[in-house]
C-alpha atoms as a PDB file:
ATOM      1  CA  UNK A   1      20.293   6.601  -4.998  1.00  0.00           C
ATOM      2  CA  UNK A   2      21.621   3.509  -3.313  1.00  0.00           C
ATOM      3  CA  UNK A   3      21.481  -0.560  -4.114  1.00  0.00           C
ATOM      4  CA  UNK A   4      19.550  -0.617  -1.035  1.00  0.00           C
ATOM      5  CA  UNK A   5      17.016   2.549  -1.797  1.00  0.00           C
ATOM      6  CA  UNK A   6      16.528   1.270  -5.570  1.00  0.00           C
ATOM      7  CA  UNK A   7      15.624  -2.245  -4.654  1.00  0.00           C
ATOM      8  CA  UNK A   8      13.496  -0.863  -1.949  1.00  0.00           C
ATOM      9  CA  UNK A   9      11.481   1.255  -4.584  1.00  0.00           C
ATOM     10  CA  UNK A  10      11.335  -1.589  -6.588  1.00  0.00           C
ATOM     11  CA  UNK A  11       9.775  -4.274  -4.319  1.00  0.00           C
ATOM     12  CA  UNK A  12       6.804  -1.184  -2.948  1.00  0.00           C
ATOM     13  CA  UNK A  13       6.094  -0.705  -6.688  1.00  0.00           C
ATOM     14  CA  UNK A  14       6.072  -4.099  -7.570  1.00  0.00           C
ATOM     15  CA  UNK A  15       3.834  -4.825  -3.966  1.00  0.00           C
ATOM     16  CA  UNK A  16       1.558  -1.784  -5.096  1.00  0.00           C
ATOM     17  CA  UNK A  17       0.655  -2.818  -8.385  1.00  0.00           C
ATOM     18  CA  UNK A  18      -0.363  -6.484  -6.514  1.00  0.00           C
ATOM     19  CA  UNK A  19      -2.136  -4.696  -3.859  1.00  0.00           C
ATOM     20  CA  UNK A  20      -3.642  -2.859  -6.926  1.00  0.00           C
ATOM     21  CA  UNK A  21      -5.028  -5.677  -9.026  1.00  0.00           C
ATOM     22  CA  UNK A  22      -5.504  -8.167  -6.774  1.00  0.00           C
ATOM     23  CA  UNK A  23      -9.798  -8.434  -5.341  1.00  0.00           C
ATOM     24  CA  UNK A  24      -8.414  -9.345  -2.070  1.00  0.00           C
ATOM     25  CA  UNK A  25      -5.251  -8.270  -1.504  1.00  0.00           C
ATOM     26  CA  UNK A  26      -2.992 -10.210   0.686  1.00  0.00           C
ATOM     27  CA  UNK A  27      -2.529  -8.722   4.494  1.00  0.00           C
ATOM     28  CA  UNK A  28       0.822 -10.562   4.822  1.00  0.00           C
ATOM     29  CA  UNK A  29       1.899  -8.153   1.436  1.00  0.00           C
ATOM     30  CA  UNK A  30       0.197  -5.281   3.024  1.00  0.00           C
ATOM     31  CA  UNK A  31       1.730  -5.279   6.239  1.00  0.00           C
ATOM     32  CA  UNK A  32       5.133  -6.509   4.510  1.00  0.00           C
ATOM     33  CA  UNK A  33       4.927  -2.725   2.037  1.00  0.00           C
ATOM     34  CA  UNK A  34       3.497  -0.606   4.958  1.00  0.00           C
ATOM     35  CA  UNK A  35       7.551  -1.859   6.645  1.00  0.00           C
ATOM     36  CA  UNK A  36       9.443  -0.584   4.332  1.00  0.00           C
ATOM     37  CA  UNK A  37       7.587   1.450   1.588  1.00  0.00           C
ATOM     38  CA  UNK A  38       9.869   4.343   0.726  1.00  0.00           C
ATOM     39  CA  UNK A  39       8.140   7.915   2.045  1.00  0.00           C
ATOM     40  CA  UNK A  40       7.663   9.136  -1.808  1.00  0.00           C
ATOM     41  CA  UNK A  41       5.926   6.217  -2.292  1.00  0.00           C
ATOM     42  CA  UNK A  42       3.212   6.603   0.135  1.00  0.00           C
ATOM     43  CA  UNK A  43       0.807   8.681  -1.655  1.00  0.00           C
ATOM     44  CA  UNK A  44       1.010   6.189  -4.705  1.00  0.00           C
ATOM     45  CA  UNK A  45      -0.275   3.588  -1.768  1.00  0.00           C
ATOM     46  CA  UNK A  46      -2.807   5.351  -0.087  1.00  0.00           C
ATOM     47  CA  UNK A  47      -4.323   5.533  -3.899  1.00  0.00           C
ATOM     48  CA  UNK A  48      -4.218   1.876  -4.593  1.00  0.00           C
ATOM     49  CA  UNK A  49      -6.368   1.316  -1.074  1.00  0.00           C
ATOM     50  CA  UNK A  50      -8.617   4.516  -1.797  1.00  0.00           C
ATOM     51  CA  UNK A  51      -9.597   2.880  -5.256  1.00  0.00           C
ATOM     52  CA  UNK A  52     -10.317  -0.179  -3.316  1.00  0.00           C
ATOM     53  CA  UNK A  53     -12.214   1.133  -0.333  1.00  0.00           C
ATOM     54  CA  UNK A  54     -14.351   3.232  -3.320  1.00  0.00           C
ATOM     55  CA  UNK A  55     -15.086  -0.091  -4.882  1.00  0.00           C
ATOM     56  CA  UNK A  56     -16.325  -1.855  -2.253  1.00  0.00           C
ATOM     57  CA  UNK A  57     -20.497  -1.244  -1.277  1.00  0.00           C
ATOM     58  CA  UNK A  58     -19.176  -2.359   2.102  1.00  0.00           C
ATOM     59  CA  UNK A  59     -15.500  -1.124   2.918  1.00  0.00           C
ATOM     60  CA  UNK A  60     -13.408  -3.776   5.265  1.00  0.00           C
ATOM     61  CA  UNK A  61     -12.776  -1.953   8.557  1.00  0.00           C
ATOM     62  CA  UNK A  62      -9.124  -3.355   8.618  1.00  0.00           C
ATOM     63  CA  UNK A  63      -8.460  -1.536   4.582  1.00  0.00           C
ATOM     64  CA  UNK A  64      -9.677   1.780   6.378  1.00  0.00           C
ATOM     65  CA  UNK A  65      -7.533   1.418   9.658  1.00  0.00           C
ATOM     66  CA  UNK A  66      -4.754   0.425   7.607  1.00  0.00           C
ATOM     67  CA  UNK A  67      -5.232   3.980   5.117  1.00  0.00           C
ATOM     68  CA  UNK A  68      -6.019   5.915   8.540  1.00  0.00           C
ATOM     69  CA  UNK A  69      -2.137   4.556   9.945  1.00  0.00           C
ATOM     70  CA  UNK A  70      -0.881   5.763   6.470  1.00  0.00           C
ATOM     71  CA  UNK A  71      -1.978   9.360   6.663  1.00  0.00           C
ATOM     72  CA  UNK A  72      -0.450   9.829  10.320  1.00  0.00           C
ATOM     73  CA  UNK A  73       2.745   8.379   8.212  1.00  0.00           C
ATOM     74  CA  UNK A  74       2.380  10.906   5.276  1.00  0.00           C
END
Protein backbone atom coordinates (compact mmCIF):
# COMPACT_ATOMS: atom_id res chain seq x y z
CA UNK A 1 0.00 0.00 0.00
CA UNK A 2 0.82 3.58 -0.84
CA UNK A 3 1.50 7.02 1.37
CA UNK A 4 -1.54 8.12 -0.30
CA UNK A 5 -3.85 4.75 0.28
CA UNK A 6 -2.53 4.48 4.06
CA UNK A 7 -3.33 8.01 4.99
CA UNK A 8 -6.55 7.62 3.19
CA UNK A 9 -7.47 4.55 5.47
CA UNK A 10 -6.42 6.41 8.22
CA UNK A 11 -8.48 9.65 8.02
CA UNK A 12 -12.09 7.13 7.06
CA UNK A 13 -11.18 5.23 10.27
CA UNK A 14 -10.44 8.03 12.24
CA UNK A 15 -13.90 9.92 10.53
CA UNK A 16 -15.81 6.54 11.34
CA UNK A 17 -15.09 6.20 14.82
CA UNK A 18 -16.39 10.23 15.06
CA UNK A 19 -19.32 9.47 13.00
CA UNK A 20 -19.57 6.52 15.51
CA UNK A 21 -19.59 8.25 18.87
CA UNK A 22 -20.70 11.37 18.14
CA UNK A 23 -25.13 11.89 18.94
CA UNK A 24 -25.18 14.05 15.98
CA UNK A 25 -22.71 13.47 13.74
CA UNK A 26 -21.40 16.23 11.66
CA UNK A 27 -22.78 16.32 7.78
CA UNK A 28 -19.70 18.35 6.72
CA UNK A 29 -17.57 14.91 8.15
CA UNK A 30 -20.10 12.75 6.54
CA UNK A 31 -20.10 14.06 3.23
CA UNK A 32 -16.17 14.76 3.61
CA UNK A 33 -15.73 10.31 4.35
CA UNK A 34 -18.50 9.37 1.80
CA UNK A 35 -15.44 11.42 -0.90
CA UNK A 36 -12.90 9.48 -0.29
CA UNK A 37 -13.62 6.45 2.03
CA UNK A 38 -11.54 3.60 0.68
CA UNK A 39 -14.06 0.69 -0.95
CA UNK A 40 -12.98 -1.93 1.98
CA UNK A 41 -14.00 0.48 4.20
CA UNK A 42 -17.51 0.87 3.26
CA UNK A 43 -19.14 -1.87 5.02
CA UNK A 44 -17.37 -0.71 8.35
CA UNK A 45 -19.49 2.72 7.45
CA UNK A 46 -22.68 1.57 6.53
CA UNK A 47 -22.43 -0.13 10.26
CA UNK A 48 -21.62 2.99 12.12
CA UNK A 49 -24.99 4.70 10.37
CA UNK A 50 -27.06 1.33 10.78
CA UNK A 51 -26.28 1.48 14.65
CA UNK A 52 -27.40 4.99 14.49
CA UNK A 53 -30.53 4.79 12.39
CA UNK A 54 -31.41 1.59 15.01
CA UNK A 55 -31.02 4.02 17.83
CA UNK A 56 -33.05 6.57 16.86
CA UNK A 57 -37.28 6.11 17.66
CA UNK A 58 -37.41 8.50 14.71
CA UNK A 59 -34.61 7.89 11.98
CA UNK A 60 -33.43 11.36 10.10
CA UNK A 61 -34.48 10.96 6.46
CA UNK A 62 -31.07 12.50 5.32
CA UNK A 63 -28.96 9.34 7.68
CA UNK A 64 -31.19 6.88 5.53
CA UNK A 65 -30.63 8.58 2.03
CA UNK A 66 -27.15 8.90 2.86
CA UNK A 67 -26.92 4.65 3.82
CA UNK A 68 -29.31 4.10 0.64
CA UNK A 69 -26.27 6.13 -1.72
CA UNK A 70 -23.80 3.78 0.15
CA UNK A 71 -25.27 0.46 -0.84
CA UNK A 72 -25.52 1.50 -4.69
CA UNK A 73 -21.59 2.25 -3.82
CA UNK A 74 -20.95 -1.22 -2.17
Amino acid sequence: MNDKQEAQVVLARLLIDKIRTDHYPSSTQMDLLEGMIPRALASEYFDALLEKVAADQWPSVSMLARMSRLTQEM
